[in-house]
C-alpha atoms as a PDB file:
ATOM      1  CA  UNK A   1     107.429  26.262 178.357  1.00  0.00           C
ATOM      2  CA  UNK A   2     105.310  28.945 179.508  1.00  0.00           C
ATOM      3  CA  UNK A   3     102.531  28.596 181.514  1.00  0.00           C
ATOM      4  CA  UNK A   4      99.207  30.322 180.938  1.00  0.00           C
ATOM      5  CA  UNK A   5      99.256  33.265 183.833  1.00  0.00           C
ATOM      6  CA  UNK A   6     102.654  34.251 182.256  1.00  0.00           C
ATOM      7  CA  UNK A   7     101.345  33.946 178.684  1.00  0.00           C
ATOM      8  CA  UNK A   8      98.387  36.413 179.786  1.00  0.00           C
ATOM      9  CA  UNK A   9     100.740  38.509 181.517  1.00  0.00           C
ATOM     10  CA  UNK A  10     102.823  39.242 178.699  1.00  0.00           C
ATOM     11  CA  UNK A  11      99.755  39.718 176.155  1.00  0.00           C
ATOM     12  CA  UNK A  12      98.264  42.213 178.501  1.00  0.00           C
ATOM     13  CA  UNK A  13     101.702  44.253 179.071  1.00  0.00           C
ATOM     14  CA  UNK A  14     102.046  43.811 175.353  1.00  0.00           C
ATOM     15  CA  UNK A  15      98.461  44.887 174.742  1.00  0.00           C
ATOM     16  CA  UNK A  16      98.564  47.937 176.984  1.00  0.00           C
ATOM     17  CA  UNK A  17     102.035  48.943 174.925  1.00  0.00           C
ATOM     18  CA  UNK A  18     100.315  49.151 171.601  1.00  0.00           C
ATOM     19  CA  UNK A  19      97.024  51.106 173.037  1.00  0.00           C
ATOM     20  CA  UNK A  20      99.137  53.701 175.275  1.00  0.00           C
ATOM     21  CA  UNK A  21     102.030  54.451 172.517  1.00  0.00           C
ATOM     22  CA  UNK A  22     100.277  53.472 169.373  1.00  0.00           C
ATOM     23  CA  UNK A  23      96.221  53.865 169.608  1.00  0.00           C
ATOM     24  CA  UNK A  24      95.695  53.335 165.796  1.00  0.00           C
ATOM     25  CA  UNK A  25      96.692  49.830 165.975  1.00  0.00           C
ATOM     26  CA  UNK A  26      93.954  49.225 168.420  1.00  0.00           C
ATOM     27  CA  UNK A  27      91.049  48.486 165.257  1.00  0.00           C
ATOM     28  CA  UNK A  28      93.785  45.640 164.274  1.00  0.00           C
ATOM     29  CA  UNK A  29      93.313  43.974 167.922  1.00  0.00           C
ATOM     30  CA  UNK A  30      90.172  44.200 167.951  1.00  0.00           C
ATOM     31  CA  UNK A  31      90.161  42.261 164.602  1.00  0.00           C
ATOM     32  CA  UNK A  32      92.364  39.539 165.164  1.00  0.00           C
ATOM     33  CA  UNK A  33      90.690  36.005 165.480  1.00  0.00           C
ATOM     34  CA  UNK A  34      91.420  35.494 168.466  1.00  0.00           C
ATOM     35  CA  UNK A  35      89.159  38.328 169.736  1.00  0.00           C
ATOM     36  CA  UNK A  36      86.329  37.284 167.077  1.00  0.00           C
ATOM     37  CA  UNK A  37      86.488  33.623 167.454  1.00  0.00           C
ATOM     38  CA  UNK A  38      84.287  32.200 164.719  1.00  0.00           C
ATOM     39  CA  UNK A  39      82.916  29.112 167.190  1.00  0.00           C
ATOM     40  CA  UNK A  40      80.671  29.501 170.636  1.00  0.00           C
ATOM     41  CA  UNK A  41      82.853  28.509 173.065  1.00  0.00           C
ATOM     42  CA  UNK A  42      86.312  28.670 171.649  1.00  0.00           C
ATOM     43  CA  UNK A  43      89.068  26.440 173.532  1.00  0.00           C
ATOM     44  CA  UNK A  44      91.950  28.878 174.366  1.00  0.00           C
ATOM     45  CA  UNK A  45      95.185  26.718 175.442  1.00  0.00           C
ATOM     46  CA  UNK A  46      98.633  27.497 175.581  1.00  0.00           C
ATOM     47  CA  UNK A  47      99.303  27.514 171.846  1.00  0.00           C
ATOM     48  CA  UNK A  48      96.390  29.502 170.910  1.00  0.00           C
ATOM     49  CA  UNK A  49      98.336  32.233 173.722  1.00  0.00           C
ATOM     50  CA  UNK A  50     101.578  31.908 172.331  1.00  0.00           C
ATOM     51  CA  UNK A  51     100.482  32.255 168.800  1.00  0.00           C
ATOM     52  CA  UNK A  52      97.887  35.481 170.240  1.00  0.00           C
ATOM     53  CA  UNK A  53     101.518  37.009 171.347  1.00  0.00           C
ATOM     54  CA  UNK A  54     103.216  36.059 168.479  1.00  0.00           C
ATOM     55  CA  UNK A  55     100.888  38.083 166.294  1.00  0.00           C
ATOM     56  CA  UNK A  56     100.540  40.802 169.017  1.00  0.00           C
ATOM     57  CA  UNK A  57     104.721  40.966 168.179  1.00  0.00           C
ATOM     58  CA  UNK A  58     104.691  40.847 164.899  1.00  0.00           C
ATOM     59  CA  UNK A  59     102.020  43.976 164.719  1.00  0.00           C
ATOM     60  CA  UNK A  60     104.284  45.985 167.197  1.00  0.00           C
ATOM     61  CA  UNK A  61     107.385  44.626 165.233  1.00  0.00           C
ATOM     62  CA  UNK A  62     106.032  45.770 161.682  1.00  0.00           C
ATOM     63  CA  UNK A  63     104.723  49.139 163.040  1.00  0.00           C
ATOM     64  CA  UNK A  64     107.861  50.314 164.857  1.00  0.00           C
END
């Protein structure tokens, strides 16, 4: 299993991908739940990181 720092890692790298080669995704990222949580104080864990890359993926996936 992954740990957290590596989850973050790869979401940034990931992150930084779409912005540098495809900036008109960027509105979709700034979209996603996880970056408008609809609660206060939002609990991010593991699974909530896995399933932010998984999505991050998918978006890069569907657009390439």
């Amino acid at each position: 299993m992954q740990t957290e720092k590596e989850l973050n890692a790869k979401i940034m790298a990931i992150t930084t991908q779409i912005k540098e080669k495809h900036p008109e995704l960027s509105k979709q990222l700034d979209e996603m739940p996880i970056t408008i949580p609809d609660e206060s104080n939002p609990e991010i864990n593991i699974k909530i990181l896995k399933e932010y890359l998984d999505s991050l993926n998918n978006i890069l996936k569907k657009y390439d």
